[in-house]
Protein backbone atom coordinates (compact mmCIF):
# COMPACT_ATOMS: atom_id res chain seq x y z
CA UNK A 1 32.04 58.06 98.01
CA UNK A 2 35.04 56.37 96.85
CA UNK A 3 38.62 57.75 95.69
CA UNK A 4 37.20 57.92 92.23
CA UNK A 5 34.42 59.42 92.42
CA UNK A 6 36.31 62.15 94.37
CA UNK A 7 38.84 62.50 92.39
CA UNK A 8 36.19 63.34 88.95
CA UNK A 9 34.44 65.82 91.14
CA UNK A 10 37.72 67.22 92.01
CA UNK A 11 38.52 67.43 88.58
CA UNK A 12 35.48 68.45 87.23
CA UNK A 13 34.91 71.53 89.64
CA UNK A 14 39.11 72.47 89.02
CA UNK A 15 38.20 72.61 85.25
CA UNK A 16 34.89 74.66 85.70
CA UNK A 17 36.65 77.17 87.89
CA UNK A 18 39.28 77.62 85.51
CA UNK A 19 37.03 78.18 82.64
CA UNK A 20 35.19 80.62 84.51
CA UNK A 21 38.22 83.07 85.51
CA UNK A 22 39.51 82.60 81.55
CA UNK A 23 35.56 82.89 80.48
CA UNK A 24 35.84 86.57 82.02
CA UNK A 25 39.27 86.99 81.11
CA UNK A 26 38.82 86.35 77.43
CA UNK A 27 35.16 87.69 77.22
CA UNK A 28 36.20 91.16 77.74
CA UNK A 29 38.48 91.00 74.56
CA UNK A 30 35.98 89.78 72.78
CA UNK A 31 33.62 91.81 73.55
CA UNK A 32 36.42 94.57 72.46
CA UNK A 33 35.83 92.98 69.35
CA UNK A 34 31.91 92.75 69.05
CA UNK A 35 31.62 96.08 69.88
CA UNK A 36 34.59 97.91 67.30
CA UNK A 37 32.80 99.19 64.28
CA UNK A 38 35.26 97.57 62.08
CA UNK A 39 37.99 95.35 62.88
CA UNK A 40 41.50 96.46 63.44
CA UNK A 41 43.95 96.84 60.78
CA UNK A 42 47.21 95.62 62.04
CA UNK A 43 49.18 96.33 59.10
CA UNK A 44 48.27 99.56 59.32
CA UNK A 45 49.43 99.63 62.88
CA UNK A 46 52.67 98.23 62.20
CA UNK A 47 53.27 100.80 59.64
CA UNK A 48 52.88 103.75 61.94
CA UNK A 49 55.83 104.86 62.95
CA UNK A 50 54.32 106.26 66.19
CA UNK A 51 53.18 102.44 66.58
CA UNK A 52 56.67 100.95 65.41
CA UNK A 53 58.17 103.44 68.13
CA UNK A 54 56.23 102.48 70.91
CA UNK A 55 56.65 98.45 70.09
CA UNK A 56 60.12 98.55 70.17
CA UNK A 57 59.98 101.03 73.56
CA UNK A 58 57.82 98.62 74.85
CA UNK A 59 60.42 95.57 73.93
CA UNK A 60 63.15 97.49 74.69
CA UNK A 61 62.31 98.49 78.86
CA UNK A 62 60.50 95.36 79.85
CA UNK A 63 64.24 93.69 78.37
CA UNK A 64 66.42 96.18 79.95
CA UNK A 65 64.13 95.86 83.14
CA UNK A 66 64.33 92.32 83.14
CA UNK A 67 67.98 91.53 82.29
CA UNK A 68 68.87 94.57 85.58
CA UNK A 69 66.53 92.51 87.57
CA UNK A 70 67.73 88.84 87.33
CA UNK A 71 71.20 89.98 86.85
CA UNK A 72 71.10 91.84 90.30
CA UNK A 73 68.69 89.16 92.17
CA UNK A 74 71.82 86.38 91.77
CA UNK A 75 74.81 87.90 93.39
CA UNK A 76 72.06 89.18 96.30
CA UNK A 77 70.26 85.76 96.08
CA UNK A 78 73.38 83.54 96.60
CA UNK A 79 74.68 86.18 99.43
CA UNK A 80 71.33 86.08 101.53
CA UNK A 81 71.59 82.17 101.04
CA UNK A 82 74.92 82.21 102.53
CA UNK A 83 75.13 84.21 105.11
CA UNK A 84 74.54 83.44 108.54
CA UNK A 85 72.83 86.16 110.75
CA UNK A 86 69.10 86.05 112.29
CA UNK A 87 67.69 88.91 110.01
CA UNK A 88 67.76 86.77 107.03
CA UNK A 89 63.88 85.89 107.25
CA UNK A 90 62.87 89.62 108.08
CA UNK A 91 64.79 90.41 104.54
CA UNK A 92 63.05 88.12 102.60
CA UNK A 93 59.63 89.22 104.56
CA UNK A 94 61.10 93.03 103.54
CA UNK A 95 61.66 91.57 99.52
CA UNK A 96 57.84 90.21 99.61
CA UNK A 97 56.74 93.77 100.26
CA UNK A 98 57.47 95.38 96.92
CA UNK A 99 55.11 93.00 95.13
CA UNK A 100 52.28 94.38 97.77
CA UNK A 101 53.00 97.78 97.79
CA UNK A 102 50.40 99.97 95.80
CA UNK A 103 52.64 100.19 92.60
CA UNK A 104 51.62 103.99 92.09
CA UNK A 105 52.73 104.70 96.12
CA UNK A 106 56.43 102.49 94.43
CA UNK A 107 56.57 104.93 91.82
CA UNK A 108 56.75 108.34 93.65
CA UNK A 109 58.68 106.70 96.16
CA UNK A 110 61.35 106.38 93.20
CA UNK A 111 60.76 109.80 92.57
CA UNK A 112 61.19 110.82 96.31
CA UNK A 113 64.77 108.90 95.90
CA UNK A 114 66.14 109.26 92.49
CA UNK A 115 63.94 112.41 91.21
CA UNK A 116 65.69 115.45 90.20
CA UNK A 117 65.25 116.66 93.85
CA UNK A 118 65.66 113.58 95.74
CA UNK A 119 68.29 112.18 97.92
CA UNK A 120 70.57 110.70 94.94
CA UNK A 121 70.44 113.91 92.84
CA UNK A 122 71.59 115.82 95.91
CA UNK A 123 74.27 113.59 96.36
CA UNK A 124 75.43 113.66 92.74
CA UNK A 125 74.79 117.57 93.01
CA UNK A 126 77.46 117.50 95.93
CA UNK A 127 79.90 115.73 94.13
CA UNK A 128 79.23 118.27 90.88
CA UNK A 129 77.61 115.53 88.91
CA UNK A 130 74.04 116.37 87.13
CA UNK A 131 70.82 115.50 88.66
CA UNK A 132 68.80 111.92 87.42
CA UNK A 133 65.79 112.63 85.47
CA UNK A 134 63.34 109.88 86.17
CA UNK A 135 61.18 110.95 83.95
CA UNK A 136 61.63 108.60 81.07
CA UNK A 137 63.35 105.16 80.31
CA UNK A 138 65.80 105.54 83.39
CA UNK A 139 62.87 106.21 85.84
CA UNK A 140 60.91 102.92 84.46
CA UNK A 141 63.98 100.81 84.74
CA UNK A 142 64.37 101.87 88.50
CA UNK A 143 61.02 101.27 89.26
CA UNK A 144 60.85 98.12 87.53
CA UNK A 145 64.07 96.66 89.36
CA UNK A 146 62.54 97.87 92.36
CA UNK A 147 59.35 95.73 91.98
CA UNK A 148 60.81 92.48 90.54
CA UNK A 149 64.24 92.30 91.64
CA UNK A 150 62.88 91.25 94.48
CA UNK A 151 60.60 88.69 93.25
CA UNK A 152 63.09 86.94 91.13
CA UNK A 153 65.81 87.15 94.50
CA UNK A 154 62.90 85.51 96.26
CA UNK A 155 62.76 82.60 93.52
CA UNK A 156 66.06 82.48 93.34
CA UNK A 157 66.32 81.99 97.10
CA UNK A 158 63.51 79.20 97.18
CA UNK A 159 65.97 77.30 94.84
CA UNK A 160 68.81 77.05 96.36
CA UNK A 161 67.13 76.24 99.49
CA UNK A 162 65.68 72.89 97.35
CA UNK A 163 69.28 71.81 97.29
CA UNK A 164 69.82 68.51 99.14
CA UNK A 165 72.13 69.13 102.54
CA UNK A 166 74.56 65.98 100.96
CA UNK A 167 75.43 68.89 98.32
CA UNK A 168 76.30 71.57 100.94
CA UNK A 169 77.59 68.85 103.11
CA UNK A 170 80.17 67.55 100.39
CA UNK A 171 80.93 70.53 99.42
CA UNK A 172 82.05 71.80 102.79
CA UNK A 173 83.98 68.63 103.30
CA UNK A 174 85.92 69.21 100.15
CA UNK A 175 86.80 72.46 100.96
CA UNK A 176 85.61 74.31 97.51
CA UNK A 177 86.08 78.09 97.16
CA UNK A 178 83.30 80.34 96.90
CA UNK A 179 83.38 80.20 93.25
CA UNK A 180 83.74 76.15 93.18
CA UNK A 181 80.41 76.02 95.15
CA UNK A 182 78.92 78.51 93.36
CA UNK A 183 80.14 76.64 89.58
CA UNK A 184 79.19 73.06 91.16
CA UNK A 185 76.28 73.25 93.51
CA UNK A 186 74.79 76.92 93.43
CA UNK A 187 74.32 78.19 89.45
CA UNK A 188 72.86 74.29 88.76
CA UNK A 189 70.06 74.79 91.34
CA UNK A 190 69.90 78.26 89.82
CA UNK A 191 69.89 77.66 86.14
CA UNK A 192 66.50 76.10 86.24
CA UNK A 193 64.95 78.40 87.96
CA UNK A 194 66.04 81.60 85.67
CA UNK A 195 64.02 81.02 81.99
CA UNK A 196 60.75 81.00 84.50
CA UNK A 197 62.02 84.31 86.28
CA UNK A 198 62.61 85.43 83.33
CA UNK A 199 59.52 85.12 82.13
CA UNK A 200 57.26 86.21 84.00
CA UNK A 201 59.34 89.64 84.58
CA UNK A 202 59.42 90.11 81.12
CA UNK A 203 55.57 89.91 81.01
CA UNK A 204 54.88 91.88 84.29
CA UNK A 205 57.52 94.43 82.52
CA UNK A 206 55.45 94.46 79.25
CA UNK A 207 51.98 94.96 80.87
CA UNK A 208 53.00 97.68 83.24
CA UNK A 209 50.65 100.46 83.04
CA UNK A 210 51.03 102.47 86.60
CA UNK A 211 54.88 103.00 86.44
CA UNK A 212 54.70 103.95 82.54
CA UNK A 213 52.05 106.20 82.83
CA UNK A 214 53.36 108.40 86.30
CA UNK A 215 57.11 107.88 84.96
CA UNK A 216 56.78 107.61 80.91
CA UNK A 217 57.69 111.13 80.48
CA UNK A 218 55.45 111.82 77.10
CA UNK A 219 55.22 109.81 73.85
CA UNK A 220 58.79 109.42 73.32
CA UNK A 221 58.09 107.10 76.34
CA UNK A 222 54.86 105.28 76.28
CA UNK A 223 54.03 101.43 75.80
CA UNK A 224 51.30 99.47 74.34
CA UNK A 225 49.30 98.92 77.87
CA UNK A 226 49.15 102.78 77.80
CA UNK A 227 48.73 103.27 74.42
CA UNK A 228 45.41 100.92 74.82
CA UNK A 229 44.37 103.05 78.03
CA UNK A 230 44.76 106.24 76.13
CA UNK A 231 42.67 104.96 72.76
CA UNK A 232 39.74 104.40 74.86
CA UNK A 233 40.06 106.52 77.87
CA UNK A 234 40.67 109.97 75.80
CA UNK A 235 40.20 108.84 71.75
CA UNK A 236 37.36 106.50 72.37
CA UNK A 237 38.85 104.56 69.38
CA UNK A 238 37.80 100.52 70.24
CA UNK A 239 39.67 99.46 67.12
CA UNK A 240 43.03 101.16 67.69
CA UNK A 241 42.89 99.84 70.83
CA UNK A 242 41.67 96.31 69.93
CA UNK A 243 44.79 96.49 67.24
CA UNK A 244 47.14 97.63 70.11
CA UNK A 245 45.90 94.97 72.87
CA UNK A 246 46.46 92.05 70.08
CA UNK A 247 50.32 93.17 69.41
CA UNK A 248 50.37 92.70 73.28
CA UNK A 249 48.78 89.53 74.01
CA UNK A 250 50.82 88.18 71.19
CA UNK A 251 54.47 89.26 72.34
CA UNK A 252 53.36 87.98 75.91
CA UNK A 253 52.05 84.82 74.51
CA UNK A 254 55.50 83.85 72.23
CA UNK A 255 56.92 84.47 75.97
CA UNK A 256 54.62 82.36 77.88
CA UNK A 257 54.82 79.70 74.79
CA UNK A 258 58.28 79.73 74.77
CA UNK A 259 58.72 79.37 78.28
CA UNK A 260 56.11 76.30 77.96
CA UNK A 261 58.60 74.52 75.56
CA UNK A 262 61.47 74.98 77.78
CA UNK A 263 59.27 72.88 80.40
CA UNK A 264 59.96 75.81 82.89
CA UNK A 265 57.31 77.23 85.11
CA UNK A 266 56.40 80.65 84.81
CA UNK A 267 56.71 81.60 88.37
CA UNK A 268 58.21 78.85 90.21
CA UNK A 269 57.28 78.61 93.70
CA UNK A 270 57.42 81.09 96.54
CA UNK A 271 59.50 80.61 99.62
CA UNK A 272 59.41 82.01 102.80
CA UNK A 273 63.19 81.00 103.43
CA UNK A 274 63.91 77.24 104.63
CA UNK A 275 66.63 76.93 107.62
CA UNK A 276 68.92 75.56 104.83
CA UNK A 277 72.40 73.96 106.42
CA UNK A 278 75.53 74.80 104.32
CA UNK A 279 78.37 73.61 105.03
CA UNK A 280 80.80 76.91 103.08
CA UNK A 281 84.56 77.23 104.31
CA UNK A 282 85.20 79.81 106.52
CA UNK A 283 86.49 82.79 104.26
CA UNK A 284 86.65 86.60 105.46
CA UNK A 285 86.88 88.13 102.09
CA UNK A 286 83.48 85.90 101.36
CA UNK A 287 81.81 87.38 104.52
CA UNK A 288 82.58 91.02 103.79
CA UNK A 289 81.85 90.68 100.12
CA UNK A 290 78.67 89.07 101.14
CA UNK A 291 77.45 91.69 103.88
CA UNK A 292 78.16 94.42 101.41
CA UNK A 293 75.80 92.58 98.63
CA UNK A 294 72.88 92.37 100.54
CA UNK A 295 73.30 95.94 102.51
CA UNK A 296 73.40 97.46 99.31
CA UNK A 297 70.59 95.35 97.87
CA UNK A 298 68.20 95.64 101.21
CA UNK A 299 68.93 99.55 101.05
CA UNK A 300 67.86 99.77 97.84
CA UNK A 301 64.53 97.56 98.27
CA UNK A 302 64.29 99.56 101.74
CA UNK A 303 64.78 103.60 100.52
CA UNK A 304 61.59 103.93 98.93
CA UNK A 305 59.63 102.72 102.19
CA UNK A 306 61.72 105.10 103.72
CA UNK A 307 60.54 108.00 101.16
CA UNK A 308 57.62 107.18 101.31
CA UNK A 309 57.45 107.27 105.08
CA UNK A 310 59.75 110.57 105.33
CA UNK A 311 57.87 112.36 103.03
CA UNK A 312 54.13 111.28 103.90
CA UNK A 313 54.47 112.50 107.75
CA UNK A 314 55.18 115.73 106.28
CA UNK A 315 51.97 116.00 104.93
CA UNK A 316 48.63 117.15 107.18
CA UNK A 317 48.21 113.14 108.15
CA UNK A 318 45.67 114.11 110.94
CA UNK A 319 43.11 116.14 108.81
CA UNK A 320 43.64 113.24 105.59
CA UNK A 321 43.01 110.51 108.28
CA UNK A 322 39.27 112.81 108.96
CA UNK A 323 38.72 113.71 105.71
CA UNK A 324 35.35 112.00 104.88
CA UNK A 325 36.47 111.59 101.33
CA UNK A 326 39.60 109.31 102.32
CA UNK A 327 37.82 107.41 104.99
CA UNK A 328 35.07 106.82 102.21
CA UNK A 329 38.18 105.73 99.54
CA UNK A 330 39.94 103.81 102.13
CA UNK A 331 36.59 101.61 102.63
CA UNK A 332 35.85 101.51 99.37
CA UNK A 333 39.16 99.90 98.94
CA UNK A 334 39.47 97.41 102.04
CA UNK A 335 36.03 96.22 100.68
CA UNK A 336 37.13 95.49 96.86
CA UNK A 337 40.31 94.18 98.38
CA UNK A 338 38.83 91.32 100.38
CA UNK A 339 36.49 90.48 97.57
CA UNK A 340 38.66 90.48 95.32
CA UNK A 341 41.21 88.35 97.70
CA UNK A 342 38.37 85.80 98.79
CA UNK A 343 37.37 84.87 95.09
CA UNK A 344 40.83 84.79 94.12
CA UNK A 345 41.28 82.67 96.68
CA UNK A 346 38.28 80.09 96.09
CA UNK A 347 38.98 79.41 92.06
CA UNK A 348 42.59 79.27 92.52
CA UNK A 349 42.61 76.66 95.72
CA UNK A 350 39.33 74.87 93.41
CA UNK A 351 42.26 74.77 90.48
CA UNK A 352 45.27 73.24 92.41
CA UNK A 353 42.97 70.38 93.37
CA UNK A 354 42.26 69.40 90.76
CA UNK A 355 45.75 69.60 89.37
CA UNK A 356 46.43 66.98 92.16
CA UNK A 357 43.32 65.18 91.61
CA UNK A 358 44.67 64.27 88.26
CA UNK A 359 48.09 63.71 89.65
CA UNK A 360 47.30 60.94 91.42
CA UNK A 361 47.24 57.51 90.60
CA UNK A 362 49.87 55.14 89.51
CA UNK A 363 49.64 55.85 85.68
CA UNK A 364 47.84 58.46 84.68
CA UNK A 365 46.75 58.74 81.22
CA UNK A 366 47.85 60.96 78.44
CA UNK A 367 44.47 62.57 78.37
CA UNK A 368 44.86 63.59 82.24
CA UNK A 369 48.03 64.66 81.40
CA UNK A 370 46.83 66.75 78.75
CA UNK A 371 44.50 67.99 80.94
CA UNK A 372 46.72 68.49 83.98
CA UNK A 373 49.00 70.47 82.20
CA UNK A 374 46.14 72.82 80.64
CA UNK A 375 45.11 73.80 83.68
CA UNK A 376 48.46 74.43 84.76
CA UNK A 377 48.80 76.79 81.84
CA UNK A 378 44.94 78.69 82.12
CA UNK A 379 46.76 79.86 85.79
CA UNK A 380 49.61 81.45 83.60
CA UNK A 381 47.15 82.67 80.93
CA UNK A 382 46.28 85.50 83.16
CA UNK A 383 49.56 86.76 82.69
CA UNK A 384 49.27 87.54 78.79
CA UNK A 385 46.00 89.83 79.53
CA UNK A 386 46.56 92.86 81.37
CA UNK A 387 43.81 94.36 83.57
CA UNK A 388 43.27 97.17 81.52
CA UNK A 389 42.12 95.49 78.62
CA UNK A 390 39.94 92.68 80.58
CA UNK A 391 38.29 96.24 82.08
CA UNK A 392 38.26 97.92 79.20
CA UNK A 393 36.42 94.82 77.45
CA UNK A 394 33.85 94.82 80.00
CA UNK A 395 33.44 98.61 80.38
CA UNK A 396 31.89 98.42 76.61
CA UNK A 397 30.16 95.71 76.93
CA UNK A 398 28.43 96.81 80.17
CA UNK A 399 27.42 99.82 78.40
CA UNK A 400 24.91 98.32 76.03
CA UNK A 401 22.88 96.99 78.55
CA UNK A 402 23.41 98.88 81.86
CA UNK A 403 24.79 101.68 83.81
CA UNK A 404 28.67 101.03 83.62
CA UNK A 405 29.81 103.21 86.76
CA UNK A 406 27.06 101.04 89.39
CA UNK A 407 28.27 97.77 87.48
CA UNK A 408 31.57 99.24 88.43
CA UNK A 409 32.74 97.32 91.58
CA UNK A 410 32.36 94.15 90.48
CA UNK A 411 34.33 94.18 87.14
CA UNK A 412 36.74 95.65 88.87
CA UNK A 413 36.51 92.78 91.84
CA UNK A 414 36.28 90.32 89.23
CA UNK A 415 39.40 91.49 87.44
CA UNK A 416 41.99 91.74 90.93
CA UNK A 417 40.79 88.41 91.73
CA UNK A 418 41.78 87.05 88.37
CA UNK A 419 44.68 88.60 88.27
CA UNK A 420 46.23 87.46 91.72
CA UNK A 421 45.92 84.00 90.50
CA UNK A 422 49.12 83.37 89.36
CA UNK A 423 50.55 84.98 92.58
CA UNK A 424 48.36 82.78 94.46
CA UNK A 425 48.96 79.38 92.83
CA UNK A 426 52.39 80.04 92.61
CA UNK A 427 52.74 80.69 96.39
CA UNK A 428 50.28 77.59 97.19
CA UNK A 429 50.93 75.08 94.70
CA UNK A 430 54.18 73.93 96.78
CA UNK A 431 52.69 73.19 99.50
CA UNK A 432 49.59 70.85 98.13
CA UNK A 433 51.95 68.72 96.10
CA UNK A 434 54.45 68.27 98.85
CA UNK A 435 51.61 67.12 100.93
CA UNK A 436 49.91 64.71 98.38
CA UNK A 437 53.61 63.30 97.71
CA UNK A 438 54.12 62.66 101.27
CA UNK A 439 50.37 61.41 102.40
CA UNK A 440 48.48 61.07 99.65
CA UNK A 441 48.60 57.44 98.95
CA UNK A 442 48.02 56.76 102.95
CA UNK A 443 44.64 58.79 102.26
CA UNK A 444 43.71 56.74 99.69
CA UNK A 445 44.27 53.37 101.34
CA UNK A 446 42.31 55.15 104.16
CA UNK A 447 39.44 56.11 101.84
CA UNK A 448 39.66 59.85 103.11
CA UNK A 449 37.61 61.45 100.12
CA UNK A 450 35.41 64.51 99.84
CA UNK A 451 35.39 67.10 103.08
CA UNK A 452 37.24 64.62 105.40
CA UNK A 453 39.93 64.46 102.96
CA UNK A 454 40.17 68.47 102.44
CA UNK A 455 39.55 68.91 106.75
CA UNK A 456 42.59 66.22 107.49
CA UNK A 457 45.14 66.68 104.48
CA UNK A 458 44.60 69.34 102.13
CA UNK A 459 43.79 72.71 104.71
CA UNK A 460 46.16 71.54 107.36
CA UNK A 461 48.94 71.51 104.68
CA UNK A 462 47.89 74.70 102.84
CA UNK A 463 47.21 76.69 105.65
CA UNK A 464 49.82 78.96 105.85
CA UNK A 465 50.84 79.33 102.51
CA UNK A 466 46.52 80.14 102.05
CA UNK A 467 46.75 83.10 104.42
CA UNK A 468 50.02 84.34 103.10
CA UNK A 469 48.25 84.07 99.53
CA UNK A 470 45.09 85.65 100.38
CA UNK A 471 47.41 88.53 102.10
CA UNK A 472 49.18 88.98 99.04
CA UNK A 473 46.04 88.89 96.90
CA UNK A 474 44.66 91.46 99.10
CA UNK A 475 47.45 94.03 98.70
CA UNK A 476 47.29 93.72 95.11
CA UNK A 477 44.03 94.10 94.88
CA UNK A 478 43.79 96.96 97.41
CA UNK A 479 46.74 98.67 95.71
CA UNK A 480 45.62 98.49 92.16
CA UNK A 481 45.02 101.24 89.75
CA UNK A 482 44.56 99.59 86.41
CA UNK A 483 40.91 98.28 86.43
CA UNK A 484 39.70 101.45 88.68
CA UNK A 485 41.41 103.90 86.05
CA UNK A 486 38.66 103.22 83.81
CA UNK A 487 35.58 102.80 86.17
CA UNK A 488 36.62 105.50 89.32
CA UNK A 489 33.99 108.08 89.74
CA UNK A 490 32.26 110.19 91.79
CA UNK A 491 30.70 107.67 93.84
CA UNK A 492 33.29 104.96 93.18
CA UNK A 493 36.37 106.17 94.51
CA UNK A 494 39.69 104.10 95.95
CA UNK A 495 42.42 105.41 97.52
CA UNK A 496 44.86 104.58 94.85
CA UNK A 497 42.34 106.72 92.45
CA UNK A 498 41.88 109.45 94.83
CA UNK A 499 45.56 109.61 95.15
CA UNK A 500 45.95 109.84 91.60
CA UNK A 501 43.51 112.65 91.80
CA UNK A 502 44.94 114.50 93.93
CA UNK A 503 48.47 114.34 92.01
CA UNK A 504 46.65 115.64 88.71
CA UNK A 505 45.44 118.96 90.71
CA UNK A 506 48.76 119.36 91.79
CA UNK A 507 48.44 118.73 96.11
CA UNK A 508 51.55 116.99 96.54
CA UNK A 509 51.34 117.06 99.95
CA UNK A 510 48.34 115.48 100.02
CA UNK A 511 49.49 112.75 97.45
CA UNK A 512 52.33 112.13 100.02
CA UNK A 513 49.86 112.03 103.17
CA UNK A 514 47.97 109.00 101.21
CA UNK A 515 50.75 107.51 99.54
CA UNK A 516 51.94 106.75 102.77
CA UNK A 517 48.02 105.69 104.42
CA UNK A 518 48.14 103.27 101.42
CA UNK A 519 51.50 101.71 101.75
CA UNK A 520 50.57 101.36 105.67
CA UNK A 521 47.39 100.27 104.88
CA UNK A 522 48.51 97.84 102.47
CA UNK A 523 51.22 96.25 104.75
CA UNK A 524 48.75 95.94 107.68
CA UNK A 525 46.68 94.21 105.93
CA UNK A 526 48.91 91.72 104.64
CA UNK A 527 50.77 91.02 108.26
CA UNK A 528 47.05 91.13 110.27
CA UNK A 529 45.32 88.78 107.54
CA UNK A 530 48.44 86.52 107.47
CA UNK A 531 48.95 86.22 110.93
CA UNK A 532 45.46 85.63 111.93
CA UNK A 533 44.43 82.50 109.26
CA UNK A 534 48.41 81.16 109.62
CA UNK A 535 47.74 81.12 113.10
CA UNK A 536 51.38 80.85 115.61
CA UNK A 537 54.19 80.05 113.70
CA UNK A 538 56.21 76.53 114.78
CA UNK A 539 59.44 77.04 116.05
CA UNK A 540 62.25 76.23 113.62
């Protein structure tokens, strides 16, 4: 088989992969609406007031949430960057964690901290200050920072560390202040990297179902992607919720379009923290300032594990741990997980080669272009959908023709492992085009095509960055609550669903006992699936 022959399967299996994951993205919305005895009246919609109200909630916390978030991630981003100590890679492990954690065990972990009996409102009640109420627009914008300030630090980090050591280096030898270096070598790697960080927070922000609907607080704070759960879940009303889903998909798509014409990526890439060499002029003030920026900002990424911790060994752990119910969730869950992970996984690695497939050559033509850069945008496509309304899609579709709770698992398989695709592409991606860069031409003059060419370049180079994508992929997917909200039962139950259970008949203390089983759970199996497919780690 020769290099272009390879390359056409490459692309052609890329481009069926991709149309698959949209085919069930997209097919669930339309089956939303086949199925809606009449079709949704969206002026109507916008004329509700109740409607109008929850738009502009809806606009108004995913932009507080993201402005906090990026605003909060520099100052931390360029500290971590700067500062020399040999705990910098176990903070950016500790900022990766938020994005795994179970996003219902994040949200009463804010409540543990800034609830009106938590640590902060006993602090504030010693200084004769009121208590926080969480409940509401403040509680979502804590528990939104808490998720994606991290994120957006991490991006933030993986750009500065792209900075050529010549920068650092002539910077150091000209002696710039803190703010020179920051003006003239740190905020230009930075600026490109903040419209894609933007972005995506903004739609993560938008879509957020789990926070809004434990820390919403009522009507007065609801958004669409509850407002769509609640018109089928409890109205049964397919239109409403049609007309609801289609204001979403539309604000996140003028994001993700926008974004597009900037020529910005929507994620960037993921990095684990290079050994970047800076060259900064020795300044106390700098140092202190810079130890007190990331203390505070690892403390407040850190308190909820804490919480969560603190307050779960309070509960019964040992009869929870033998409770045949939670061993039965906690299976139930492992199981979807790795599914979920593994087919993630397969379509997103089939995707990125062919994204390099049609990268290489000397000239490639407009229509691989074309091409190229729709594939790169079906990864981000994912984004505009949220998981509710791909399961809700599904859910009446599955209806007509079989018994929705056995078809169950699999929808909600199929919809993790679509959407950890962007996670997974972004955190991949990297590493596959630094390697095709750097060898790919030699494999071509070698005619290394087909397996030999995956065995010898491709794996070798996406190895690590594979298991830490599948670990991620599995914490989401073991952690998720929005497609099992609408297909949990009796006899399909996950731990974040049981949980949820069990806070709706009031045991708290058993909510804390398997909050904290699920956080541990999840982080387990993200540091045992990573370290076993990365294999040892080469010293730095």
């Amino acid at each position: 088989m020769n290099t272009r022959t390879d390359r056409r399967i490459r692309v052609a299996v890329g481009i069926a992969a991709a149309l698959l994951a949209l085919g069930f993205l997209l097919g669930g919305f339309l089956v939303l609406l086949a199925v809606s005895p009449q079709a949704p009246d969206l002026a109507a919609l916008l004329s509700d007031a109740y409607i109008r109200a929850i738009l502009g909630f809806t606009l108004l916390q995913a932009g507080l949430s993201t402005l906090l978030s990026v605003l909060l991630a520099i100052p931390f981003a360029v500290a971590l960057h700067r500062a020399r100590f040999p705990g910098k890679r176990l903070i950016l492990r500790l900022f990766l964690l938020p994005q795994a954690l179970p996003v219902l065990v994040g949200a009463l972990a804010v409540i543990t901290i800034w609830g009106q009996s938590g640590v902060i409102s006993q602090g504030l009640t010693a200084l004769g200050l009121p208590r926080l109420d969480v409940y509401g627009l403040s509680g979502i914008l804590i528990a939104h920072v808490f998720f994606n300030m991290p994120l957006a630090a991490r991006l933030f980090v993986a750009a500065l560390d792209r900075v050529p050591t010549e920068s650092w280096k002539l910077a150091g030898q000209l002696a710039l202040p803190p703010l020179g270096v920051f003006r003239l070598v740190e905020w230009p790697a930075l600026r490109p990297a903040l419209p894609g960080a933007a972005a995506l927070i903004f739609m993560l922000c938008v879509t957020s179902f789990t926070i809004v609907l434990v820390l919403g607080g009522g009507p007065a704070a609801t958004t669409l992607e509850v407002a769509v759960y609640q018109a089928l879940r409890y109205d049964f009303d397919p239109s409403r919720a049609i007309g609801l889903s289609l204001i979403q998909i539309v604000l996140t798509a003028l994001v993700l379009i926008a974004t597009l014409i900037l020529g910005r990526d929507t994620a960037g890439g993921f990095g684990l923290g290079a050994k970047a060499r800076r060259f900064d002029a020795a300044s106390r003030v700098r140092d202190l300032s810079d130890a007190l920026v990331v203390t505070l900002g690892t403390l407040f990424v850190a308190s909820p594990f804490a919480a969560v911790l603190v307050s779960g060994l309070a509960a019964d752990l040992p009869r929870l741990v033998t409770e045949a119910a939670v061993l039965d969730a906690a299976l139930t869950s492992l199981a979807v997980a790795l599914a979920a992970a593994s087919l993630s996984l397969l379509v997103s690695t089939l995707v990125l080669l062919a994204i390099e497939a049609l990268a290489q050559g000397r000239r490639p033509g407009r229509l691989r272009r074309v091409t190229r850069r729709s594939l790169e945008t079906a990864t981000s496509l994912v984004l505009v959908v949220s998981p509710v309304i791909v399961g809700a899609g599904w859910f009446l579709a599955l209806r007509q023709v079989t018994d929705v709770l056995a078809a169950g698992p699999y929808v909600v398989v199929a919809t993790n492992a679509v959407m950890a695709m962007p996670f997974i592409v972004r955190i991949v991606a990297p590493a596959l085009r630094q390697a095709n860069a750097e060898t790919g031409r030699l494999a071509e003059s070698l005619g290394l095509t087909g397996l030999a060419r995956l065995a010898f370049l491709d794996l070798p180079a996406m190895r690590r960055p594979l298991a830490l994508a599948f670990a991620f992929a599995a914490a989401l997917s073991f952690g998720d609550l929005g497609a099992i909200a609408l297909y949990g039962s009796n006899d399909f139950v996950t731990l974040p669903y049981l949980l949820l259970q069990r806070m709706g008949s009031y045991r708290t203390a058993d909510a804390a006992g398997l909050a904290l089983l699920l956080g541990l759970v999840a982080i387990a199996l993200m540091a045992v699936v990573e370290g076993g497919l990365a294999g040892r780690r080469r010293p730095t």
